[in-house]
Protein backbone atom coordinates (compact mmCIF):
# COMPACT_ATOMS: atom_id res chain seq x y z
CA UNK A 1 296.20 22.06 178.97
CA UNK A 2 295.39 25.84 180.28
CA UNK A 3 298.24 27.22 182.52
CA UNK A 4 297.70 27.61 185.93
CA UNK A 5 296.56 31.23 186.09
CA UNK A 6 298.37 34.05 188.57
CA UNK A 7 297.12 35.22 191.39
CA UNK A 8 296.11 38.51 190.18
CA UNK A 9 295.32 37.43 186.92
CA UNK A 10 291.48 38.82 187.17
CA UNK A 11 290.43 38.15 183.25
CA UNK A 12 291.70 34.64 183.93
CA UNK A 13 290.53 34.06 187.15
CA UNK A 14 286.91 35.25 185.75
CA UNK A 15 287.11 32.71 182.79
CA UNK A 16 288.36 29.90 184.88
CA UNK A 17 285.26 30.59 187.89
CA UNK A 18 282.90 30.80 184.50
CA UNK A 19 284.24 27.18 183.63
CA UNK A 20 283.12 26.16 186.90
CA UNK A 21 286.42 26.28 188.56
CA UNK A 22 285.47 26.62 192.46
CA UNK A 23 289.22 27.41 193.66
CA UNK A 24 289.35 30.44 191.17
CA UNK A 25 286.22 31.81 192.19
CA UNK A 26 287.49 31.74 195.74
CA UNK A 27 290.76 33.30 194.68
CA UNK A 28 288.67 36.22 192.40
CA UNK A 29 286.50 37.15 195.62
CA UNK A 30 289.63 36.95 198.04
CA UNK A 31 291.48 39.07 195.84
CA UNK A 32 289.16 42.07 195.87
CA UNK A 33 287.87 41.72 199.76
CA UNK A 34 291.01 44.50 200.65
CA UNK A 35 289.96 46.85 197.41
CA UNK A 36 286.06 46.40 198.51
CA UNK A 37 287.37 47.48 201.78
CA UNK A 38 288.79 50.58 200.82
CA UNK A 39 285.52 51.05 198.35
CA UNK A 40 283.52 50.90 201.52
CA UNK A 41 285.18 53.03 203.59
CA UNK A 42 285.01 56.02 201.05
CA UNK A 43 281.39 55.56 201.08
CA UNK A 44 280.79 55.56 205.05
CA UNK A 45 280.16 58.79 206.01
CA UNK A 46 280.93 59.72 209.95
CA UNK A 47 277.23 59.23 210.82
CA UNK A 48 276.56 56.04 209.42
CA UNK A 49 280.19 54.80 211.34
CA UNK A 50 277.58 55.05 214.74
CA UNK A 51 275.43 52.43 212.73
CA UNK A 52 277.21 50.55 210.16
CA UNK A 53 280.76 49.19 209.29
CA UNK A 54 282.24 49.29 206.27
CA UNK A 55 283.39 45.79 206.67
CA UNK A 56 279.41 44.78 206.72
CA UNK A 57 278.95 46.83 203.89
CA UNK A 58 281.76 44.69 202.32
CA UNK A 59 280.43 41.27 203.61
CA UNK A 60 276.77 42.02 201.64
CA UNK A 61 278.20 43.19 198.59
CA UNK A 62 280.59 39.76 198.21
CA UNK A 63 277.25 37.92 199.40
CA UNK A 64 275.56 39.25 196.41
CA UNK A 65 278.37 39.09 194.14
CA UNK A 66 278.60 35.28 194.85
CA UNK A 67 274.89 35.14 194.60
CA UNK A 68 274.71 36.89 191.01
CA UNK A 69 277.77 36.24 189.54
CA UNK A 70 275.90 34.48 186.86
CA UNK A 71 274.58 37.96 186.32
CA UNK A 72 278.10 39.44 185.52
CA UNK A 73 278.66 40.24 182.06
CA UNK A 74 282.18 41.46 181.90
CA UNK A 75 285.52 40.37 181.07
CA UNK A 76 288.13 42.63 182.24
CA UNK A 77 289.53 43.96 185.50
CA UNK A 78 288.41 47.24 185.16
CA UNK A 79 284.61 45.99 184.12
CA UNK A 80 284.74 43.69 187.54
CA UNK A 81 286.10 46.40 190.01
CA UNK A 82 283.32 48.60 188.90
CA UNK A 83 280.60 45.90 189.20
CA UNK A 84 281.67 45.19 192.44
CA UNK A 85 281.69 48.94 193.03
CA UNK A 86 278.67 49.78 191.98
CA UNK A 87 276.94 46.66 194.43
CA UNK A 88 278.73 48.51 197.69
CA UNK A 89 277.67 51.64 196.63
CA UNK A 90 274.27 51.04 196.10
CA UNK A 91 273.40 49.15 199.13
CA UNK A 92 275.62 52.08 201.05
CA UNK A 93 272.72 54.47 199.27
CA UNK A 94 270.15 51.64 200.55
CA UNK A 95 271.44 52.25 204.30
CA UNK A 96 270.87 56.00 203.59
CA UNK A 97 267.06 55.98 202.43
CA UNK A 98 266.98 53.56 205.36
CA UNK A 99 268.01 55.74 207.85
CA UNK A 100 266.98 59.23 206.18
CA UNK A 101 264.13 59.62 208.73
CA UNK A 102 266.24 58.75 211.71
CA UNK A 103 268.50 61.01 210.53
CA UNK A 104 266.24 63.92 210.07
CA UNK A 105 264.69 62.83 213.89
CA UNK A 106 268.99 63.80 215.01
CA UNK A 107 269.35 66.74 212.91
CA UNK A 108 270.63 68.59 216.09
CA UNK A 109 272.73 65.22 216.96
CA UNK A 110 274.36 64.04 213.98
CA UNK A 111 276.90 65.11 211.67
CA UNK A 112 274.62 65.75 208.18
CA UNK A 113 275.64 63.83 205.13
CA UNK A 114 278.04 65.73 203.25
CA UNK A 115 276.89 66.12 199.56
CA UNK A 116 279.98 65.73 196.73
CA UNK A 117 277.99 68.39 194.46
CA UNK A 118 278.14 71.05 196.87
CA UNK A 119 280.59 74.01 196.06
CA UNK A 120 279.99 76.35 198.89
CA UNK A 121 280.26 74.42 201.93
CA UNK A 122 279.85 76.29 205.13
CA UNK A 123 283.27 78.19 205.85
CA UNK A 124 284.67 77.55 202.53
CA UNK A 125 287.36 75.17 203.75
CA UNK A 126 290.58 74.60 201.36
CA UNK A 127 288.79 72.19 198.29
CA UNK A 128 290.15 68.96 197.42
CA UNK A 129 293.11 69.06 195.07
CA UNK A 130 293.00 68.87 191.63
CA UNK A 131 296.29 69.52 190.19
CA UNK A 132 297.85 65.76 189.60
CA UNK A 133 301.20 65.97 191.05
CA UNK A 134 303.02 62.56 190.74
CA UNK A 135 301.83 61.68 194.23
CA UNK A 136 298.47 62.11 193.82
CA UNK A 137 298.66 60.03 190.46
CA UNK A 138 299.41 57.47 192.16
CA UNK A 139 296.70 57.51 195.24
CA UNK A 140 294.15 57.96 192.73
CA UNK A 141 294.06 54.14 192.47
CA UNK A 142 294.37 54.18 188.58
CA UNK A 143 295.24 50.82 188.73
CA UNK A 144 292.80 49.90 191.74
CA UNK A 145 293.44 46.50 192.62
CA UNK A 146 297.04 46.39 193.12
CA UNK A 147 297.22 49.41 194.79
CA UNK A 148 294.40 48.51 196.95
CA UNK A 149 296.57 45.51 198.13
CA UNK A 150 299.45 47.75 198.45
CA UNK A 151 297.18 50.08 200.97
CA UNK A 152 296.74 47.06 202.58
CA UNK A 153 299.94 46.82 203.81
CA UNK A 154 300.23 50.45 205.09
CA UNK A 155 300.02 51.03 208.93
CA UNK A 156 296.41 52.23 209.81
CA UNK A 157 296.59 56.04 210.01
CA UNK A 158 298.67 55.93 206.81
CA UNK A 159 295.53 53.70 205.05
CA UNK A 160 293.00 56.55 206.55
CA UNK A 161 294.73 59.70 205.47
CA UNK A 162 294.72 57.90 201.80
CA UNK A 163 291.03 56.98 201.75
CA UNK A 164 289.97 60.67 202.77
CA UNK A 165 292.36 62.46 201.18
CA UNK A 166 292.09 60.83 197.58
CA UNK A 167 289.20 58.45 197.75
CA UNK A 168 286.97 60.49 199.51
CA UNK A 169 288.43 64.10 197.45
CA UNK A 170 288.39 65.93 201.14
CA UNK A 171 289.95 69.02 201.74
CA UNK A 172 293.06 68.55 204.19
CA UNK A 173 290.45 70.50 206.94
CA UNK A 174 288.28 68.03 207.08
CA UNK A 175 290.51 65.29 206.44
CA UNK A 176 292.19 66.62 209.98
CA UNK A 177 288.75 67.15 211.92
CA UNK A 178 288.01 63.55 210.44
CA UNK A 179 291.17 62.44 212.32
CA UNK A 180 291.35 64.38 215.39
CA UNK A 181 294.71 66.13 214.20
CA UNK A 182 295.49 69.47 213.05
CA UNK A 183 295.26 70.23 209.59
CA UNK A 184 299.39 70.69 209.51
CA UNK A 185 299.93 66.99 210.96
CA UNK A 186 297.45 65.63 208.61
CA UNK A 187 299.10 67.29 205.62
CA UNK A 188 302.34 65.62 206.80
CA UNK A 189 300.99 62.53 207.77
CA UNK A 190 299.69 62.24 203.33
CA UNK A 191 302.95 63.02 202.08
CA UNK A 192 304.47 60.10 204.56
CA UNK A 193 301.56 58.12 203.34
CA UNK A 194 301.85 58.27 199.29
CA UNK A 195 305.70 57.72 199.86
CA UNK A 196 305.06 54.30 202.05
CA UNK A 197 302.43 53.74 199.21
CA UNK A 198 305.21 54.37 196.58
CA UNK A 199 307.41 51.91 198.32
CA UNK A 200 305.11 49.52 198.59
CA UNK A 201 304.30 49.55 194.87
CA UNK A 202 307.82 49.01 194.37
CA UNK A 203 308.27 52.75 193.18
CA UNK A 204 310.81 55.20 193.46
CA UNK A 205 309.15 58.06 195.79
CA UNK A 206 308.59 61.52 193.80
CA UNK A 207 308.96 65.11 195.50
């Protein structure tokens, strides 16, 4: 007789909804509905906030997940975080060829999309960190589902800092324009932030 499987067991929970098991597909989608969240987020830029929220971006992509889970060839965690990924991504690049024209139309109106490959944006603010200091290991959501439900449990401002800071790869300049805060409050707000997330992983906060 097959144990009954944890939680957070995501290889088992996959085999078991496979089988036909219609409480462990519930509990796989559930599970990942707070990591989707933070998925979606990173993708919404602050002109698509006016016409989209990232929790409809997360209601499609578990539609379509349901819908083509049949469709799903992996076995692993890792394999079924980035399928589910890759679906919120691509409809959040859907919503932007949707709404390219409209945007062009409010070129003087909108904030433009901000492009990931470009070096030299305009004032050369401070660039997104790249040296991994323990703290930024672990907001780099190596191990994305159970830190995802650890965000989860972070007051608000704490969850935003996170997403823009180390989802998102901002620069602490924009990260503070982003939150209506100067860019020294911001920078204090992450460091309060990583340690709560520490905590909440059950870790023992680093300098």
């Amino acid at each position: 007789m097959d144990r009954e499987p944890s939680t957070t067991d995501v290889s088992e929970l996959l085999r078991r909804a496979r089988q036909g098991d219609t409480a462990c597909r519930d509990a796989l989608f559930g599970l990942c509905r707070s990591y989707l969240g933070f998925v979606a987020r990173a993708q919404v830029e602050t002109w698509m906030r006016r016409k989209v929220d990232a929790s409809d971006l997360v209601q499609q992509a578990l539609l379509e997940a349901h819908r083509g889970f049949g469709q799903f060839q992996g076995e692993t965690e890792k394999e079924w975080l980035a399928w589910l990924r890759a679906i919120v991504r691509h409809n959040a690049a859907d919503f932007v060829r949707r709404y390219r024209g409209t945007l062009k139309r409010k070129a003087q109106r909108e904030v433009p999309l901000r492009n990931p490959a470009d070096t030299h944006p305009v004032g050369a603010p401070e660039p997104a960190a790249r040296d991994a200091t323990p703290s930024q290991e672990v907001a780099r959501l190596e191990d994305e589902l159970r830190v995802s439900l650890a965000l989860e449990r972070l007051a608000p401002d704490h969850q935003e800092v996170i997403v823009l800071r180390n989802l998102e790869r901002l620069p602490f300049a924009e990260v503070a324009e982003r939150m209506g805060r100067s860019r020294p409050a911001v920078q204090m707000l992450w460091m309060r932030a990583v340690k709560k997330l520490q905590e909440a992983l059950g870790e023992e906060p680093k300098a």
